[in-house]
Protein backbone atom coordinates (compact mmCIF):
# COMPACT_ATOMS: atom_id res chain seq x y z
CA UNK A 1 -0.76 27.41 6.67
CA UNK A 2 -2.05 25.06 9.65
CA UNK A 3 -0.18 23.43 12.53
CA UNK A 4 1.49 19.50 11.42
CA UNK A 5 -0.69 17.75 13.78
CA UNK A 6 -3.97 19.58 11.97
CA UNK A 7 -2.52 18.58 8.75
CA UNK A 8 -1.75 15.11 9.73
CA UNK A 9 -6.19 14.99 10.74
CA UNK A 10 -7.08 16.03 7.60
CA UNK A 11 -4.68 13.90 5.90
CA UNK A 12 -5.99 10.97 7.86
CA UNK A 13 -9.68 11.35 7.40
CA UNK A 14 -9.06 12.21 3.77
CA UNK A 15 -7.26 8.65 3.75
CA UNK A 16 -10.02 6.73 5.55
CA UNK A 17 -12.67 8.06 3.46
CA UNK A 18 -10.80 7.26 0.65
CA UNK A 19 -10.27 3.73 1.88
CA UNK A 20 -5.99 3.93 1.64
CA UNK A 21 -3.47 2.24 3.45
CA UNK A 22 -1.65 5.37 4.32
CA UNK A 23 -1.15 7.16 7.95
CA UNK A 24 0.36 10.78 8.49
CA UNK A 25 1.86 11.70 11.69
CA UNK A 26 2.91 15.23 12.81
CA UNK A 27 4.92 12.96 15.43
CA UNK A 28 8.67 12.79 14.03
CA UNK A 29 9.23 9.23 15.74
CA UNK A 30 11.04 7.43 12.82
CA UNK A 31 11.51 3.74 13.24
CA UNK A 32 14.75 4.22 10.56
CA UNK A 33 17.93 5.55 11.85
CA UNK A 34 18.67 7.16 8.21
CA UNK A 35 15.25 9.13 8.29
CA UNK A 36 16.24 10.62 11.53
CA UNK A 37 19.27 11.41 9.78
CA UNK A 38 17.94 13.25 7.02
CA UNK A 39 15.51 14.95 9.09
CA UNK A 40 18.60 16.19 11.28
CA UNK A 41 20.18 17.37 7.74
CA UNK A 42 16.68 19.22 6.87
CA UNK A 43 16.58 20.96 10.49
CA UNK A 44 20.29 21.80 10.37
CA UNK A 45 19.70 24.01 6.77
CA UNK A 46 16.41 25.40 8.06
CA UNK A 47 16.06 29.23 9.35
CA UNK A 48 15.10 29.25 13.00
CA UNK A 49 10.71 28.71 12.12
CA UNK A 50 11.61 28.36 8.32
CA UNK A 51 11.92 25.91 5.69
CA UNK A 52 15.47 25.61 4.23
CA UNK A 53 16.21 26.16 0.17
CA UNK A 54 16.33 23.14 -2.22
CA UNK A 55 19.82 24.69 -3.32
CA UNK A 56 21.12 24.31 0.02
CA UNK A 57 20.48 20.48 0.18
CA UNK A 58 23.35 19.02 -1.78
CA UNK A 59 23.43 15.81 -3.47
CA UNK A 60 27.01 16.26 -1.67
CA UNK A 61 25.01 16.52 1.73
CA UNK A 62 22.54 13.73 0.96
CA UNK A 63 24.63 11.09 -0.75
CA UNK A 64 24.04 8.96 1.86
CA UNK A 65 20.64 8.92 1.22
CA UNK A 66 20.46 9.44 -2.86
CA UNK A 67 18.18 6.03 -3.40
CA UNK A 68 16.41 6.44 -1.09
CA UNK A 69 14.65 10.14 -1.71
CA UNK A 70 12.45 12.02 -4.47
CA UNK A 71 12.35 15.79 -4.90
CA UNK A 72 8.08 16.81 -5.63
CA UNK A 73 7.79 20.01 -7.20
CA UNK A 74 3.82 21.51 -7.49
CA UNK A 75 3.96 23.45 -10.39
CA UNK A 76 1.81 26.92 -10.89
CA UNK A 77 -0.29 25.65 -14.07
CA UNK A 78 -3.81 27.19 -12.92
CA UNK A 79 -4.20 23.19 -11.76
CA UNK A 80 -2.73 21.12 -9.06
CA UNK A 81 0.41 19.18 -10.56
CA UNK A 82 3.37 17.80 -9.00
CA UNK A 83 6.46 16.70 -11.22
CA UNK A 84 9.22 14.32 -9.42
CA UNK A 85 12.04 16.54 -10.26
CA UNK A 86 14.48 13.51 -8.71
CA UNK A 87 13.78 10.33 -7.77
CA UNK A 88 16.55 7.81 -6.07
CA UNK A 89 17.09 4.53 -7.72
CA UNK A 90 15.89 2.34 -4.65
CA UNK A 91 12.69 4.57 -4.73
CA UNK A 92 12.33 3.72 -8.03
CA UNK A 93 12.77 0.43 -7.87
CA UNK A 94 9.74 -0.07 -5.53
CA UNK A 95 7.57 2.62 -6.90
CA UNK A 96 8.62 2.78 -10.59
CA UNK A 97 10.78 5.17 -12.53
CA UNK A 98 9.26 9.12 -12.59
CA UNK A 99 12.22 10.59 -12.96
CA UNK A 100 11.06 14.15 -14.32
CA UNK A 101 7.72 12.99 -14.78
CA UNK A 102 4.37 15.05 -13.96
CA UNK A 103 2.36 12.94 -11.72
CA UNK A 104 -0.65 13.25 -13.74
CA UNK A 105 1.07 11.71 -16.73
CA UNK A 106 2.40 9.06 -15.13
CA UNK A 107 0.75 7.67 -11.87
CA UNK A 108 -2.82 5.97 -12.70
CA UNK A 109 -5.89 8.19 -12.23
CA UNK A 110 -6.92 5.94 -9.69
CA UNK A 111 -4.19 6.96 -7.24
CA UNK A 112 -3.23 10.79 -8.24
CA UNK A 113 -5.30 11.96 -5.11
CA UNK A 114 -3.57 9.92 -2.84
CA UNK A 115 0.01 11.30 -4.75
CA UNK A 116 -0.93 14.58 -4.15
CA UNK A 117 -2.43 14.66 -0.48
CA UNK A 118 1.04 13.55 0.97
CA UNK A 119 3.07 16.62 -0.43
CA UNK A 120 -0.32 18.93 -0.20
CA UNK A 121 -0.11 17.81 3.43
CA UNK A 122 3.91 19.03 4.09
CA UNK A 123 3.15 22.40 2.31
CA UNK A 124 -0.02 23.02 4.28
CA UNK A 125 1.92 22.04 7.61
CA UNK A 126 4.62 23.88 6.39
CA UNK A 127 7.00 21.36 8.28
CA UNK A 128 8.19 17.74 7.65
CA UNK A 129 5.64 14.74 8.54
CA UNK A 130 5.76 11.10 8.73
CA UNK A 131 3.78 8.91 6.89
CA UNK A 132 3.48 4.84 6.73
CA UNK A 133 2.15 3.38 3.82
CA UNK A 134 1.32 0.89 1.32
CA UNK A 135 2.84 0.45 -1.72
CA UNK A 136 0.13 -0.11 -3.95
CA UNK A 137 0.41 1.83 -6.76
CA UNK A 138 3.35 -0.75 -7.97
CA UNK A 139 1.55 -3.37 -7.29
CA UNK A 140 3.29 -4.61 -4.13
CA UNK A 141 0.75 -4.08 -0.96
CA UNK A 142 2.84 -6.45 0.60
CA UNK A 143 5.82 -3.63 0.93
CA UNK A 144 4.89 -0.65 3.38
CA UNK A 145 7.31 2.25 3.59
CA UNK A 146 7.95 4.66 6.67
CA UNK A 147 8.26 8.46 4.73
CA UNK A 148 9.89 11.34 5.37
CA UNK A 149 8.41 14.18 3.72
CA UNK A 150 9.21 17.98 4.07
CA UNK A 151 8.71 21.18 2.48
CA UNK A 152 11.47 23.17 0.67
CA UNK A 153 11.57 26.64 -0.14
CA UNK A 154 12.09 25.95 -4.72
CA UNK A 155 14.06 28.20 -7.24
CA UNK A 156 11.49 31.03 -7.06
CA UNK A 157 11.39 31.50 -3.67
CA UNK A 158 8.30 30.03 -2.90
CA UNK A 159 7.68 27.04 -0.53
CA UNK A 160 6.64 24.56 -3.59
CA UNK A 161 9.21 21.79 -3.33
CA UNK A 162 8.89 18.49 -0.91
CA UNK A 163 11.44 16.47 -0.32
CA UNK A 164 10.57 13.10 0.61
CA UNK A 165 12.30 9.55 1.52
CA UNK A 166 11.22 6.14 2.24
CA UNK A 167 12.55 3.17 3.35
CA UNK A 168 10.31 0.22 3.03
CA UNK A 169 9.87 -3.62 4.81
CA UNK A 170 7.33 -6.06 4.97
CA UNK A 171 3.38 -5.06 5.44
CA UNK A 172 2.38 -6.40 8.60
CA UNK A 173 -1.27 -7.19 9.45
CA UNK A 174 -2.70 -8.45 12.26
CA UNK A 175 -3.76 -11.67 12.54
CA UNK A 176 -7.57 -12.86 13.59
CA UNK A 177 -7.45 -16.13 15.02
């Protein structure tokens, strides 16, 4: 495991060599009241240093925030692969239904390695991150979303679960004139 702020570099100069429009923060300054929300939820079910369980996270406790969120799970296949074990409608809506879908069947070839850095990210940190970025996989660069993404302990008891949300708004870019 290495400290959110190294996880955040890597993630970064992974993303500028890779030419995405995607920045990771170890910072937890959320622009969106709700993500500070959830994140409280995700602190308040954590041991003191630990990750909490995905059990413990109720769609009870996060009804507020149901559309909003997706569930990763990295599966132990002898290969990386992530499947969306949930995925909120809103979510969806922007990003495209993969509801119980493994990435690598679903999400084009030409973005799986920016799918899996984000989660790969939270379980190397071992802690939640921010991230801001384009929504290009569906097509829609002009929609950026502010993420939420942290680690969860899964049903085995290992820390293989990320639970992310994002709420999205216009892509802003700076004007030369």
């Amino acid at each position: 495991m290495t400290s959110p702020v190294e996880a955040a570099r890597r993630y970064n100069a992974l993303a500028e060599a890779e030419g995405w429009h995607s920045t990771c923060f170890a910072a937890l300054d959320f622009k969106h009241r709700a993500l500070l929300d959830l994140l409280a939820i995700w602190r308040r079910h954590a041991p003191p240093g630990g990750v909490p369980k995905r059990k413990e996270l109720t769609p009870r406790m996060l009804r507020a925030h149901l559309g909003d969120i997706a569930i990763y799970e990295r599966t132990n296949e002898g290969r990386e692969r992530y499947r969306m074990r949930v995925m909120g409608s809103r979510l969806s809506l922007v990003l495209g239904d993969l509801n119980g879908k493994y990435l690598d069947e679903a999400v084009p070839a030409k973005f799986l390695k920016r799918w899996h850095a984000a989660p790969n990210a939270v379980l190397e940190a071992g802690a939640p991150l921010r991230f801001f970025s384009r929504a290009e996989l569906a097509d829609k660069p002009f929609i950026t979303g502010e993420y939420l993404m942290a680690p969860l302990i899964g049903d085995g008891g290992g820390m293989d679960m990320v639970l992310a949300c994002a709420l999205y708004g216009p892509t802003v870019t700076s004007s030369k004139r």
